[in-house]
PDB file of N, CA and C in Angstrom:
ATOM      1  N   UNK A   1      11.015  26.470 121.262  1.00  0.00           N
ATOM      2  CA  UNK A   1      12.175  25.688 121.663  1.00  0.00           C
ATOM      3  C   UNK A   1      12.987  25.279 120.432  1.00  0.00           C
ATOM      4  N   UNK A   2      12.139  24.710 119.432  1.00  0.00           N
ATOM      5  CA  UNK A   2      12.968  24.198 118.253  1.00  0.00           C
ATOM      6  C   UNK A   2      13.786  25.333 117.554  1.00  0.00           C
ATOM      7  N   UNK A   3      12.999  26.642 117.805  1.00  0.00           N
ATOM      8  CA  UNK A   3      13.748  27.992 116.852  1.00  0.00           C
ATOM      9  C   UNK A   3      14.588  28.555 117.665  1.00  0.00           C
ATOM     10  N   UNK A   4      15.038  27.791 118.764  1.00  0.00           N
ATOM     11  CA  UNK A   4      16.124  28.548 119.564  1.00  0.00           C
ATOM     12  C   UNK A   4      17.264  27.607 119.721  1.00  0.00           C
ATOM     13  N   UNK A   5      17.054  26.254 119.181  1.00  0.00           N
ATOM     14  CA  UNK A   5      18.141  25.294 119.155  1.00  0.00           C
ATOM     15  C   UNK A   5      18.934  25.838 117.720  1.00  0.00           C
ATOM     16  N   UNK A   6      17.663  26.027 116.637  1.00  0.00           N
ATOM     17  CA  UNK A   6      18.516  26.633 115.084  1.00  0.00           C
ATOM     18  C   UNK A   6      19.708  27.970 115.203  1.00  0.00           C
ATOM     19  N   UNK A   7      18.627  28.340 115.776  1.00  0.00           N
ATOM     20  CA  UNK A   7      19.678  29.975 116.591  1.00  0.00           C
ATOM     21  C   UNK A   7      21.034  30.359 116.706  1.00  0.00           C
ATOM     22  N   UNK A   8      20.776  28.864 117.973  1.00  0.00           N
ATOM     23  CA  UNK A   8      22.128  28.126 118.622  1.00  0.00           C
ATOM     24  C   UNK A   8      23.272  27.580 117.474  1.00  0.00           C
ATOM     25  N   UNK A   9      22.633  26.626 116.655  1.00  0.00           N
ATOM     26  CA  UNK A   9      23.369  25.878 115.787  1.00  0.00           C
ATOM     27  C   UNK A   9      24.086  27.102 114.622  1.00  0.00           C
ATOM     28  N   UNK A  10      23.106  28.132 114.639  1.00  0.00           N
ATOM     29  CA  UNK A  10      23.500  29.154 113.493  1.00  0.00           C
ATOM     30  C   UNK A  10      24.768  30.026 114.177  1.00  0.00           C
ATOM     31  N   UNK A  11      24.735  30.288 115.667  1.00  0.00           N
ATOM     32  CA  UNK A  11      26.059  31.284 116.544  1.00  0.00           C
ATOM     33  C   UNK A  11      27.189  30.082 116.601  1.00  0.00           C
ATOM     34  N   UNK A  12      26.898  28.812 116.853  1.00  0.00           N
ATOM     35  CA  UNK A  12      27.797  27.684 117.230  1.00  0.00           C
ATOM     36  C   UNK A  12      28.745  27.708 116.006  1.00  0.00           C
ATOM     37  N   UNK A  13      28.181  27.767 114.625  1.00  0.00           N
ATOM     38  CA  UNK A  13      28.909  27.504 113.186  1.00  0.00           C
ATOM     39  C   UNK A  13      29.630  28.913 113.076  1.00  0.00           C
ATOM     40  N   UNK A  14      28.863  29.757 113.406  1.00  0.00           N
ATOM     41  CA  UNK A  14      29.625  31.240 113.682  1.00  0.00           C
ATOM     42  C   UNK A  14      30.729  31.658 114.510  1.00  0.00           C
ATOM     43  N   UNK A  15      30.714  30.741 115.528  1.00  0.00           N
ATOM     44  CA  UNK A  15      31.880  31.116 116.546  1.00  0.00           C
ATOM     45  C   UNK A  15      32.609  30.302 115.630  1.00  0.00           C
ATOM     46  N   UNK A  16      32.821  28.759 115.319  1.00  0.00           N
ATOM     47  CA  UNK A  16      34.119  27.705 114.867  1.00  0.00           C
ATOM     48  C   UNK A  16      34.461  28.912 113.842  1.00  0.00           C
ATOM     49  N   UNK A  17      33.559  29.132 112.681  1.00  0.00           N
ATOM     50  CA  UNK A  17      34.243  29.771 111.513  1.00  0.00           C
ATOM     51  C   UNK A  17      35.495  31.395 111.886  1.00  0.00           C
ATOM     52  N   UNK A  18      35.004  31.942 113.124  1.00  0.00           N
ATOM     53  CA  UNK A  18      36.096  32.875 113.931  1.00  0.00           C
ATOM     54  C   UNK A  18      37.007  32.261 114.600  1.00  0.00           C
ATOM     55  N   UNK A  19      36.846  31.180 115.146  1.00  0.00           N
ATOM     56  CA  UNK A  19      37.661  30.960 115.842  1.00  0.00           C
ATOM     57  C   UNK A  19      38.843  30.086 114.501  1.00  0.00           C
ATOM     58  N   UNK A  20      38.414  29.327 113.760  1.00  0.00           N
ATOM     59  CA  UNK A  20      38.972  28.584 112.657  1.00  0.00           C
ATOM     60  C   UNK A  20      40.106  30.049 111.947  1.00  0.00           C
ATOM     61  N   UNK A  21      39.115  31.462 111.837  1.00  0.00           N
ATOM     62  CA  UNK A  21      40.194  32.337 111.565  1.00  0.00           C
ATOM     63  C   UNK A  21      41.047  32.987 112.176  1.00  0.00           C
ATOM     64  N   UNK A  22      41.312  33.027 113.804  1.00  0.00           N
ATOM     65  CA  UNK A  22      41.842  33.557 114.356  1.00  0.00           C
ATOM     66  C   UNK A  22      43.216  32.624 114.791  1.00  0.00           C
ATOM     67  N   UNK A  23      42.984  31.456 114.342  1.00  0.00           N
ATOM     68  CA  UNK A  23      43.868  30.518 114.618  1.00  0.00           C
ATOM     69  C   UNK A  23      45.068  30.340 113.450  1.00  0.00           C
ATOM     70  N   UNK A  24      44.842  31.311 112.280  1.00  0.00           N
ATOM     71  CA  UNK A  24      45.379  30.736 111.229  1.00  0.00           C
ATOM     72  C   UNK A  24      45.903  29.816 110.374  1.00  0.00           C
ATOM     73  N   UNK A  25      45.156  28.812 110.721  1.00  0.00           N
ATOM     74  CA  UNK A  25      44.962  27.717 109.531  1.00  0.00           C
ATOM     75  C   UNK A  25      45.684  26.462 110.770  1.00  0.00           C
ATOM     76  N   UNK A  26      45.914  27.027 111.769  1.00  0.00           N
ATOM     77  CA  UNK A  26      46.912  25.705 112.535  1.00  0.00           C
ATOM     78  C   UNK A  26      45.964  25.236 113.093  1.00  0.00           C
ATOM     79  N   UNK A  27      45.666  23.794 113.926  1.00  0.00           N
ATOM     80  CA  UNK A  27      45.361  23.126 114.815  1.00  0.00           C
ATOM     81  C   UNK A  27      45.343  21.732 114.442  1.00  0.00           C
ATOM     82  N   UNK A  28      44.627  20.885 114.547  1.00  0.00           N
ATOM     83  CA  UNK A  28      45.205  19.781 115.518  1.00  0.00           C
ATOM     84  C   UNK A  28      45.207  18.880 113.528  1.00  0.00           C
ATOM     85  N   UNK A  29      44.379  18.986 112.771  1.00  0.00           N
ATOM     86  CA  UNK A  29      44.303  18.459 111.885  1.00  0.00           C
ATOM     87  C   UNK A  29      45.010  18.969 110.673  1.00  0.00           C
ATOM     88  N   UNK A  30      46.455  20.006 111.015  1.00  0.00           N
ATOM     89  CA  UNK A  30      47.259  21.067 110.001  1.00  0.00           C
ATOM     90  C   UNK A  30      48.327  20.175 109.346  1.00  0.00           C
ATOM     91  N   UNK A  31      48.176  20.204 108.083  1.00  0.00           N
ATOM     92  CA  UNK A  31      49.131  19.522 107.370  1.00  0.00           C
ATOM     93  C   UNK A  31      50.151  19.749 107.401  1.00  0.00           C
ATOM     94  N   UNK A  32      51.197  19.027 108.241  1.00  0.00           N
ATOM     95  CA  UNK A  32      52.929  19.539 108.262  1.00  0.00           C
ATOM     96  C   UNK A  32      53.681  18.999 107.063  1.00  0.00           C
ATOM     97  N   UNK A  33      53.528  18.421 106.227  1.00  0.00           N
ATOM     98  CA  UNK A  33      54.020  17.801 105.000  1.00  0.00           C
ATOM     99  C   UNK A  33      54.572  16.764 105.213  1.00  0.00           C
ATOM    100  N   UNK A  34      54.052  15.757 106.096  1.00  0.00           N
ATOM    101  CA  UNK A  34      55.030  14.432 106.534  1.00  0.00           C
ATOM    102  C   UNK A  34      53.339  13.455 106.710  1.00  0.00           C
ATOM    103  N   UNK A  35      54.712  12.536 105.527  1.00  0.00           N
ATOM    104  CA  UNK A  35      53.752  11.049 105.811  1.00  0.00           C
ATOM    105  C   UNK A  35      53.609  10.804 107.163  1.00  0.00           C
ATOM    106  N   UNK A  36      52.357  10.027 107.109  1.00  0.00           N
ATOM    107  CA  UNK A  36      52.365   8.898 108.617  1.00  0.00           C
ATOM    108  C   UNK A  36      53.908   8.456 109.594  1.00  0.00           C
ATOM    109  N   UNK A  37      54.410   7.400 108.582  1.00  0.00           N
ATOM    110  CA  UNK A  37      55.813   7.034 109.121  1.00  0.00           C
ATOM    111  C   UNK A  37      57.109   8.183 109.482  1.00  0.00           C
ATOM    112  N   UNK A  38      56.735   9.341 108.741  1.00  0.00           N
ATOM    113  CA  UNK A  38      57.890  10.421 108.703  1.00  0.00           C
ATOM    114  C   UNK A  38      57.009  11.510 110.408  1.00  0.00           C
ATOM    115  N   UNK A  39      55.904  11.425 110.430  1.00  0.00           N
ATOM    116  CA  UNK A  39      55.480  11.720 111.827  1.00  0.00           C
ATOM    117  C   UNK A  39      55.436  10.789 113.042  1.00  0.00           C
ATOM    118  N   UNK A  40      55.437  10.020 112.912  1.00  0.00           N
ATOM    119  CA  UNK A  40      55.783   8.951 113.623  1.00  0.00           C
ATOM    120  C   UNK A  40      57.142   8.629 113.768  1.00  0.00           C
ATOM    121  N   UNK A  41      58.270   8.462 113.664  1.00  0.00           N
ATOM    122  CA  UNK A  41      59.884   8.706 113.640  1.00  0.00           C
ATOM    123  C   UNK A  41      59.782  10.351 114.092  1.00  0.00           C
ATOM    124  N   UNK A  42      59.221  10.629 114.039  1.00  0.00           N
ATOM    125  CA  UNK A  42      59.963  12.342 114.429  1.00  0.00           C
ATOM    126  C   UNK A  42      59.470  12.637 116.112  1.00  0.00           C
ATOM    127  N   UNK A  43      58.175  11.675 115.868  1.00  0.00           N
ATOM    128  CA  UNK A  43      57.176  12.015 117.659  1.00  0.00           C
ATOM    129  C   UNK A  43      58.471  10.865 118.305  1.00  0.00           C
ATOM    130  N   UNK A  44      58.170   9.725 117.423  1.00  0.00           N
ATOM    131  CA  UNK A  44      59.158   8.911 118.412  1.00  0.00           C
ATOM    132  C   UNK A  44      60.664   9.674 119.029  1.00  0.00           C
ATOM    133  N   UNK A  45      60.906  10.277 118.325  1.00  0.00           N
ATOM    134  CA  UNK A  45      62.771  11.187 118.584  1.00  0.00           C
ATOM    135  C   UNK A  45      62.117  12.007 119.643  1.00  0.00           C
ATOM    136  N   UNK A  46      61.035  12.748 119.563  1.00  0.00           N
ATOM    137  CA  UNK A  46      61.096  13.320 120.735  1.00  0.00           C
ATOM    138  C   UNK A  46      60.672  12.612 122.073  1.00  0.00           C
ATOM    139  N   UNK A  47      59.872  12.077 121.999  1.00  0.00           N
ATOM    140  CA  UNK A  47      59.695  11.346 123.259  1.00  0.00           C
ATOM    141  C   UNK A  47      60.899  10.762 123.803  1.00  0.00           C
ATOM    142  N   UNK A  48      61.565  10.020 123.185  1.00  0.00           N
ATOM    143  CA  UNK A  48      63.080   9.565 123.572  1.00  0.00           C
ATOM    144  C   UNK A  48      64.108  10.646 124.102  1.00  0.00           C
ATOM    145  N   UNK A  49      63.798  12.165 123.355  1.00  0.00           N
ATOM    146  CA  UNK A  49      64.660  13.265 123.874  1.00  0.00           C
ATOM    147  C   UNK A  49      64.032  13.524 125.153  1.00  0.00           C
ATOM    148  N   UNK A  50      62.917  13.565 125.492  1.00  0.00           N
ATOM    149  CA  UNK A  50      61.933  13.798 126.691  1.00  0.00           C
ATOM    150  C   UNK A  50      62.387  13.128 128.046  1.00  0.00           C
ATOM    151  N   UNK A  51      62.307  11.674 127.275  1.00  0.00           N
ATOM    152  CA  UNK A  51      62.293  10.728 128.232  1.00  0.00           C
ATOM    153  C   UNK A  51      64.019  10.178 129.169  1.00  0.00           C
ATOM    154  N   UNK A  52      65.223  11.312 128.192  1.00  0.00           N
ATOM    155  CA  UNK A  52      66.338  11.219 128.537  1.00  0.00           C
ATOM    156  C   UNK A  52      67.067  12.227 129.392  1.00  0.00           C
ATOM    157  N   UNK A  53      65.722  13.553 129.119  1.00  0.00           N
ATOM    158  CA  UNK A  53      66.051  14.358 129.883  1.00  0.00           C
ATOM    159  C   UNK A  53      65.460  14.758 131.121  1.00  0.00           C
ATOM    160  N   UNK A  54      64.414  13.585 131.700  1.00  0.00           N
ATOM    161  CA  UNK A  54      64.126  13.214 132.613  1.00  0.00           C
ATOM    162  C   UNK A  54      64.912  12.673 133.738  1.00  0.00           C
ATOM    163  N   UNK A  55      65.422  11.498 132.310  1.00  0.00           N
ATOM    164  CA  UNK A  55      66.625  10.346 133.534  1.00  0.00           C
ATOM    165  C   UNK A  55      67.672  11.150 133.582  1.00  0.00           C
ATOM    166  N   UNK A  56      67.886  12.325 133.262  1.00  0.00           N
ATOM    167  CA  UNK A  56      69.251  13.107 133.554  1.00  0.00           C
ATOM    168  C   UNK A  56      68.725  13.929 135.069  1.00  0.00           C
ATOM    169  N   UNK A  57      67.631  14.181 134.519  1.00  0.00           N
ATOM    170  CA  UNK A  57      67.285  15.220 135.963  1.00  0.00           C
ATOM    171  C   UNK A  57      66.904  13.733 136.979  1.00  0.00           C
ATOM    172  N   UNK A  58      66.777  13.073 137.120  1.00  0.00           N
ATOM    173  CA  UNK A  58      66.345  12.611 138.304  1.00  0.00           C
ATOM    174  C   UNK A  58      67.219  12.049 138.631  1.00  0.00           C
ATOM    175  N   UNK A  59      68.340  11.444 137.602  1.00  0.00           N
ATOM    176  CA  UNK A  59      69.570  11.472 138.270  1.00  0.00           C
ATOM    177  C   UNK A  59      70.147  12.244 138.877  1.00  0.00           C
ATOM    178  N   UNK A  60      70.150  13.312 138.477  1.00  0.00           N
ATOM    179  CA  UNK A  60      71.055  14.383 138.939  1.00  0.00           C
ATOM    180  C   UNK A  60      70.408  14.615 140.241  1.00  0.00           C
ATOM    181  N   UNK A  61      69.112  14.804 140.468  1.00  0.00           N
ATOM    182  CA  UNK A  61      68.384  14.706 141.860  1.00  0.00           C
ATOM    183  C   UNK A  61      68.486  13.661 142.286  1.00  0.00           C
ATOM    184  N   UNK A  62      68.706  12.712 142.781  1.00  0.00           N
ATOM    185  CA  UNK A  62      69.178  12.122 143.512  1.00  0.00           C
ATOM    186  C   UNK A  62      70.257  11.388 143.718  1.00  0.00           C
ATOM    187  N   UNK A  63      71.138  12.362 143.171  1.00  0.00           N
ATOM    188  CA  UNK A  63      72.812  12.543 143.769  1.00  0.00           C
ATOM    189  C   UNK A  63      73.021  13.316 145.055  1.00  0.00           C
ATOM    190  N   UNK A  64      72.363  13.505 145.634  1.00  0.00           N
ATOM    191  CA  UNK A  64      72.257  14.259 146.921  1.00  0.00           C
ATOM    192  C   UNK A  64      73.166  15.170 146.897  1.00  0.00           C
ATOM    193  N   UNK A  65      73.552  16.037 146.071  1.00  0.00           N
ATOM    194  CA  UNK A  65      74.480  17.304 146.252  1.00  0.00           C
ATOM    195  C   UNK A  65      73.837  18.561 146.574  1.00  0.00           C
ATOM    196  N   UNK A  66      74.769  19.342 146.957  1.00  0.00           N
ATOM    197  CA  UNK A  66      74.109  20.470 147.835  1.00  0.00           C
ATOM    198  C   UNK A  66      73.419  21.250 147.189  1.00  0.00           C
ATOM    199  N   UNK A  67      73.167  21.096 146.161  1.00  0.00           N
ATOM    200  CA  UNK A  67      72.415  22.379 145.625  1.00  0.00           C
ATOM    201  C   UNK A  67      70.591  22.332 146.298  1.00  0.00           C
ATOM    202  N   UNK A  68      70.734  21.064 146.794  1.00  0.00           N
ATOM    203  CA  UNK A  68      69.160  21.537 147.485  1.00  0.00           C
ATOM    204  C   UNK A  68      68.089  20.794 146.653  1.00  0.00           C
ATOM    205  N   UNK A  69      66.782  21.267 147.053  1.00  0.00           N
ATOM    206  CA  UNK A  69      66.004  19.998 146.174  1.00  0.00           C
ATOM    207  C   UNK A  69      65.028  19.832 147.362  1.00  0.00           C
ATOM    208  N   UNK A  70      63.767  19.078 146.455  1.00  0.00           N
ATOM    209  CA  UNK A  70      62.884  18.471 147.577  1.00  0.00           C
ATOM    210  C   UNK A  70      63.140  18.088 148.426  1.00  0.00           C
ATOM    211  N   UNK A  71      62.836  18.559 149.502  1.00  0.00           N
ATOM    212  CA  UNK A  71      63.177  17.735 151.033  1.00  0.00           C
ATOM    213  C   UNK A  71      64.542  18.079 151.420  1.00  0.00           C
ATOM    214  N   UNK A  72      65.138  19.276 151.099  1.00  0.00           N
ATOM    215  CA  UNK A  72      66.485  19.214 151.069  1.00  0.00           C
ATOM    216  C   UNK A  72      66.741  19.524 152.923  1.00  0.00           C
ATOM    217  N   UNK A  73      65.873  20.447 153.030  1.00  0.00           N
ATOM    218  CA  UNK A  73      66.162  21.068 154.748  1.00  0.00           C
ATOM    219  C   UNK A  73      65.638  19.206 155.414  1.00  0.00           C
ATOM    220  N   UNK A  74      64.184  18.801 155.350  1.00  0.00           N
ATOM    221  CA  UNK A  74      64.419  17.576 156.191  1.00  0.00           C
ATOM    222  C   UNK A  74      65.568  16.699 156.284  1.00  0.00           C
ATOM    223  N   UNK A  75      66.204  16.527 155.471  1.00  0.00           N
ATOM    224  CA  UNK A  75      67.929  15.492 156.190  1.00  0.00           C
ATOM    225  C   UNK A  75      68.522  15.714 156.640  1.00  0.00           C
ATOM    226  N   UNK A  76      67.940  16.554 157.855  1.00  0.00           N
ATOM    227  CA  UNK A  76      68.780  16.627 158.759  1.00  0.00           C
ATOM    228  C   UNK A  76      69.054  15.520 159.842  1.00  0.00           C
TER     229      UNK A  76
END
């Protein structure tokens, strides 16, 4: 049992190190060259772009114009 957990631990370090190369150097911990505050101002801009082009669409959906939309056939 114990020489088949090492096994394990020896294919487990084997897969990350392929998978670490097939990814080319990107994922979640990849240095984009921005301080803390300079990533933080940039996530904030987008969320705000996100969050405006939401209130555009749901405005625009529920302007009830004909182009249709959820529930468009029930109002009748």
């Amino acid at each position: 049992m114990f020489l088949v957990r090492l096994q394990n631990l020896g294919q487990r370090e084997r897969d990350r190190e392929r998978a670490a190369a097939r990814a080319g150097g990107k994922g979640k911990n990849g240095d984009d060259g921005l301080t803390p505050e300079q990533r933080r101002e940039r996530d904030g801009k987008a969320l705000q772009e996100k969050a405006a082009k939401k209130a555009a669409q749901a405005a625009g959906a529920s302007s009830g114009g004909a182009a249709g939309g959820k529930g468009a056939a029930a109002k009748k």
